[in-house]
N, C-alpha and C. Protein backbone atom coordinates (compact mmCIF):
# COMPACT_ATOMS: atom_id res chain seq x y z
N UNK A 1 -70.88 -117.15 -1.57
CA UNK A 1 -70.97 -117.54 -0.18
C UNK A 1 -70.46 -116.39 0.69
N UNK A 2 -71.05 -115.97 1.52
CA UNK A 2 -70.76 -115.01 2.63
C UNK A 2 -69.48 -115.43 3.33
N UNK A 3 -68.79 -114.46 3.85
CA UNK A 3 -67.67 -114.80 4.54
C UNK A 3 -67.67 -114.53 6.04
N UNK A 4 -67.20 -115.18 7.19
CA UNK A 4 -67.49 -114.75 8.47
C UNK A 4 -66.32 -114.61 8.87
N UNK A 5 -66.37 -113.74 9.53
CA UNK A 5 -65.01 -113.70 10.74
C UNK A 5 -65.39 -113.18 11.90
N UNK A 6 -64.58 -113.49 13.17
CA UNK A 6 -64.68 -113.16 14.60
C UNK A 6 -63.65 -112.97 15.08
N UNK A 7 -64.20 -111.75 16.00
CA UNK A 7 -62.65 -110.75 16.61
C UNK A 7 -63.06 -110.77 17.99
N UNK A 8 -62.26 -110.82 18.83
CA UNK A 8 -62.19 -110.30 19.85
C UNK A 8 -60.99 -109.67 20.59
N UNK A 9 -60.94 -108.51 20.97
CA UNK A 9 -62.02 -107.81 21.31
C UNK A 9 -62.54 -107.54 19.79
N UNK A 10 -63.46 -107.06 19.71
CA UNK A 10 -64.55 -106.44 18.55
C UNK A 10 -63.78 -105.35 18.44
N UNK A 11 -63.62 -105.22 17.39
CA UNK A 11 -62.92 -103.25 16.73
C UNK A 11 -63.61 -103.21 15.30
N UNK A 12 -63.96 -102.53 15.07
CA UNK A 12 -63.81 -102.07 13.39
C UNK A 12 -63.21 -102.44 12.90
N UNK A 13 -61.56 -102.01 13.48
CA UNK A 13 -60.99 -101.94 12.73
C UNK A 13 -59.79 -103.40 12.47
N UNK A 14 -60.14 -103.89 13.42
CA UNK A 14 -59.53 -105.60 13.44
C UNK A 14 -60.37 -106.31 12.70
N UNK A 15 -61.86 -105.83 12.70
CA UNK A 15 -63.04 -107.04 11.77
C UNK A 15 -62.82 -106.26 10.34
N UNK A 16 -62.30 -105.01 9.99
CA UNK A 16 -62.35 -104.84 8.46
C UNK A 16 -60.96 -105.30 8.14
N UNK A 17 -60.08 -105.83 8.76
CA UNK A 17 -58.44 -106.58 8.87
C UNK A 17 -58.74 -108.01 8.59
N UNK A 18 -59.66 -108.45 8.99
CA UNK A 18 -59.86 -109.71 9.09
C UNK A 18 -60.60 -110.16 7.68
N UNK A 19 -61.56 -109.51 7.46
CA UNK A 19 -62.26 -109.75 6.17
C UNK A 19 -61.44 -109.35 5.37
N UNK A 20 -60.61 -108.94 5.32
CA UNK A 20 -59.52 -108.85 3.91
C UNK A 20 -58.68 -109.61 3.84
N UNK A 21 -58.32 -109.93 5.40
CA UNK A 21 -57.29 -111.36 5.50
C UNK A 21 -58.09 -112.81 4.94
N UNK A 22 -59.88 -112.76 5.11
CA UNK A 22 -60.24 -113.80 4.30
C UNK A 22 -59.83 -114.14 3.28
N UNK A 23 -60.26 -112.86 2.54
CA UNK A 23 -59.89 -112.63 0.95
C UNK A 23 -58.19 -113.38 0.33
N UNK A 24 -57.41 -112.80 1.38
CA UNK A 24 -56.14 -113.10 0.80
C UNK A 24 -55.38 -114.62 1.37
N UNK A 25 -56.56 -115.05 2.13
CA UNK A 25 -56.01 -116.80 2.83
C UNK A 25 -57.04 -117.72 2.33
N UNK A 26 -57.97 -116.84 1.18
CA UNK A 26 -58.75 -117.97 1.09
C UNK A 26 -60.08 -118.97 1.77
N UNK A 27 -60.38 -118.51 2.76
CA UNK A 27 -60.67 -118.57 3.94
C UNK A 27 -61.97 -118.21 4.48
N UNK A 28 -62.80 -118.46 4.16
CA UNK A 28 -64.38 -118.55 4.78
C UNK A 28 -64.60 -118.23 6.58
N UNK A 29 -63.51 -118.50 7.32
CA UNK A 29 -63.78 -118.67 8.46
C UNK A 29 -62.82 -118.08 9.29
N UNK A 30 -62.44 -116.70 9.66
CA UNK A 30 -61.10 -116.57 10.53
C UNK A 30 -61.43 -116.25 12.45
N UNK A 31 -60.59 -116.60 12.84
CA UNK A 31 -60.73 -116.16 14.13
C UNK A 31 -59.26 -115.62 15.29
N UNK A 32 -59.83 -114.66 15.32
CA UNK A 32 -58.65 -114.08 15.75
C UNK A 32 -58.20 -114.27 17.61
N UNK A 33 -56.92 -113.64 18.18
CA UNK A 33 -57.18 -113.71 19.68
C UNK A 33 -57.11 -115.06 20.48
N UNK A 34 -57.80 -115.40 21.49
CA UNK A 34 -57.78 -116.20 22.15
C UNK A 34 -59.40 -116.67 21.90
N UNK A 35 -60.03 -116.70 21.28
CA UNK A 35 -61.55 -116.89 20.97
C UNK A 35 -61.14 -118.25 20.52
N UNK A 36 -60.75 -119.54 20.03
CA UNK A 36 -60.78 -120.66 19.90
C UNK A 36 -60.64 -121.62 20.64
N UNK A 37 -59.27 -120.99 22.06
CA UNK A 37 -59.53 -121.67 23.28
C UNK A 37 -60.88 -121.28 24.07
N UNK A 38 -62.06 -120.62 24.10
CA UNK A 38 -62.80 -120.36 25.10
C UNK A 38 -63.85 -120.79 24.32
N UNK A 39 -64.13 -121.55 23.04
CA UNK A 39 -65.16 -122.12 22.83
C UNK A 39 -65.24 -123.62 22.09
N UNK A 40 -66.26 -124.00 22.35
CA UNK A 40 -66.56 -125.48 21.82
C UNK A 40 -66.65 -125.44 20.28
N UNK A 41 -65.70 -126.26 19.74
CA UNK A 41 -66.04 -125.97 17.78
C UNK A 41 -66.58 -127.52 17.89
N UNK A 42 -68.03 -127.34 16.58
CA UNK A 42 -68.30 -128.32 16.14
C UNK A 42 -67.95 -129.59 15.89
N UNK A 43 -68.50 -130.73 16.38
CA UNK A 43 -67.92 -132.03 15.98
C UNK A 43 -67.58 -131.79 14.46
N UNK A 44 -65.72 -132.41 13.96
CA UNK A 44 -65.82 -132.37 12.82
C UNK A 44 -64.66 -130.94 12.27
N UNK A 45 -64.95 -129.54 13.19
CA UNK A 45 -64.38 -128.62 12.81
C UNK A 45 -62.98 -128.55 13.68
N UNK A 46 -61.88 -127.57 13.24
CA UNK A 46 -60.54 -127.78 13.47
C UNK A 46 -60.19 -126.21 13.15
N UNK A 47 -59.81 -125.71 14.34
CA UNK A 47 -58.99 -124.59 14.26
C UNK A 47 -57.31 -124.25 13.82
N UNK A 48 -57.36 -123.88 13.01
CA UNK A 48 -55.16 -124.23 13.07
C UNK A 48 -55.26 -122.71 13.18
N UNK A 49 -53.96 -122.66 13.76
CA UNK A 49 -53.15 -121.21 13.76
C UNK A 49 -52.69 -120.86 12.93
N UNK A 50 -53.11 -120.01 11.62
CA UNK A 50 -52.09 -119.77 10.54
C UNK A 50 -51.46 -118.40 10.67
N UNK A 51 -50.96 -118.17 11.91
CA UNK A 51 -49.73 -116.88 12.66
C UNK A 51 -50.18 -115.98 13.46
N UNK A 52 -49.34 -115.29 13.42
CA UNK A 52 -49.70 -114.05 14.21
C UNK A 52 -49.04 -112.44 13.14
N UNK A 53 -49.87 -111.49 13.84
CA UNK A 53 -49.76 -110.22 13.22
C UNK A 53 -49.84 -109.01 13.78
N UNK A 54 -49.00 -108.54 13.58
CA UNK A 54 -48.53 -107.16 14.38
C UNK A 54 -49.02 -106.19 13.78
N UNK A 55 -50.23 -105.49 14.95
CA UNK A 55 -51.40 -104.47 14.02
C UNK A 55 -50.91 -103.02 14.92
N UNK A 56 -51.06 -102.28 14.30
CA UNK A 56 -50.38 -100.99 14.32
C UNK A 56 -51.32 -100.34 15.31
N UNK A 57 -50.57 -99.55 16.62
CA UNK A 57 -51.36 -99.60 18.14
C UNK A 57 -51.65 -100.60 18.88
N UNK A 58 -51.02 -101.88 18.42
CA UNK A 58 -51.50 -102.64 19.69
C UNK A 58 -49.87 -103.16 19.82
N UNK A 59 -50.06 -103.46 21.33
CA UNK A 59 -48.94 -104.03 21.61
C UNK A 59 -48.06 -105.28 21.69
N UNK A 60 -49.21 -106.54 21.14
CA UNK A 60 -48.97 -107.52 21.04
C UNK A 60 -49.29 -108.04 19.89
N UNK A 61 -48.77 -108.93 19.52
CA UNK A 61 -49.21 -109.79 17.97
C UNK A 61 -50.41 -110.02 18.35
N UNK A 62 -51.49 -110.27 17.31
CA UNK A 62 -52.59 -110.97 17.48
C UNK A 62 -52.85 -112.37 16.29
N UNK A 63 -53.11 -113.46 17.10
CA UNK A 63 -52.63 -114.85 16.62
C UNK A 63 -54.19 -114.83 15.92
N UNK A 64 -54.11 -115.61 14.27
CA UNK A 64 -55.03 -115.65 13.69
C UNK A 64 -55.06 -117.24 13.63
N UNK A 65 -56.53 -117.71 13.40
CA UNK A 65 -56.92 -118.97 13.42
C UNK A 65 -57.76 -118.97 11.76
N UNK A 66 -57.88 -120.04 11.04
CA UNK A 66 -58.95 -120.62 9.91
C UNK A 66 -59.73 -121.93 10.80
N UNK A 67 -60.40 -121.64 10.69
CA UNK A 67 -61.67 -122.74 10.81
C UNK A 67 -61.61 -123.56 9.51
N UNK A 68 -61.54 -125.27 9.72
CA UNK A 68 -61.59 -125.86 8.46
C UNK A 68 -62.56 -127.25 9.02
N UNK A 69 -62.55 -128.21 8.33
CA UNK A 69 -63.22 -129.27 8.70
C UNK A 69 -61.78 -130.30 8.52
N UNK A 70 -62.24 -131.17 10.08
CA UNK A 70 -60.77 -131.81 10.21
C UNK A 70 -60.60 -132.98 9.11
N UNK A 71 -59.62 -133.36 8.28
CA UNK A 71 -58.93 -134.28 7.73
C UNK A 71 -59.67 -135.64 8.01
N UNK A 72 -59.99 -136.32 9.10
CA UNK A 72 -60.11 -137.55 9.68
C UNK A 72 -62.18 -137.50 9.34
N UNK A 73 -62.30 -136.17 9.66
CA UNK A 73 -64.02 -137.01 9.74
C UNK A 73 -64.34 -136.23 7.95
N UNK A 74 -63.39 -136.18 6.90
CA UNK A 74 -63.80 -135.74 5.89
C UNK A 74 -63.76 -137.09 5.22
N UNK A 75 -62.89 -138.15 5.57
CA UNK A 75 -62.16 -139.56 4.96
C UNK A 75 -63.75 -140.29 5.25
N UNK A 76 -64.32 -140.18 6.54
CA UNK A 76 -65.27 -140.82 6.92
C UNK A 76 -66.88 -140.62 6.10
N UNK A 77 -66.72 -139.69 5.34
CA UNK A 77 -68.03 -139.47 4.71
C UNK A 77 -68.10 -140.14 3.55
């Protein structure tokens, strides 16, 4: 299965950070930044915050998200 991740801003070098952070969280789906408050997730899907990370040149942590399918509509199927 392909793995996705989304950065914003877009860098290289935050999206080749991110696809390795898949690798090591397990994780099909990451999203970094403020990109989870500014969009609509699927009926069903659930963003959690699993931290933040202090990337070398930037000045602020950047808060990482997993995309999962929520608990409540998985009981329902």
């Amino acid at each position: 299965m392909a793995r996705l991740f989304f950065a914003r801003p877009v860098r290289a070098v935050i999206a080749a950070w991110l696809q390795a952070l898949c690798k090591e969280k397990d994780s099909d789906f990451l999203l970094s930044g403020d990109l989870p408050g500014t969009m609509t997730l699927p009926q069903g899907v659930a963003a959690q915050n699993i931290g933040t990370v202090k990337l070398r040149g930037k000045n602020r942590p950047l808060e990482i998200f997993a995309m999962s399918r929520r608990m409540d509509d998985t009981l329902a199927e």
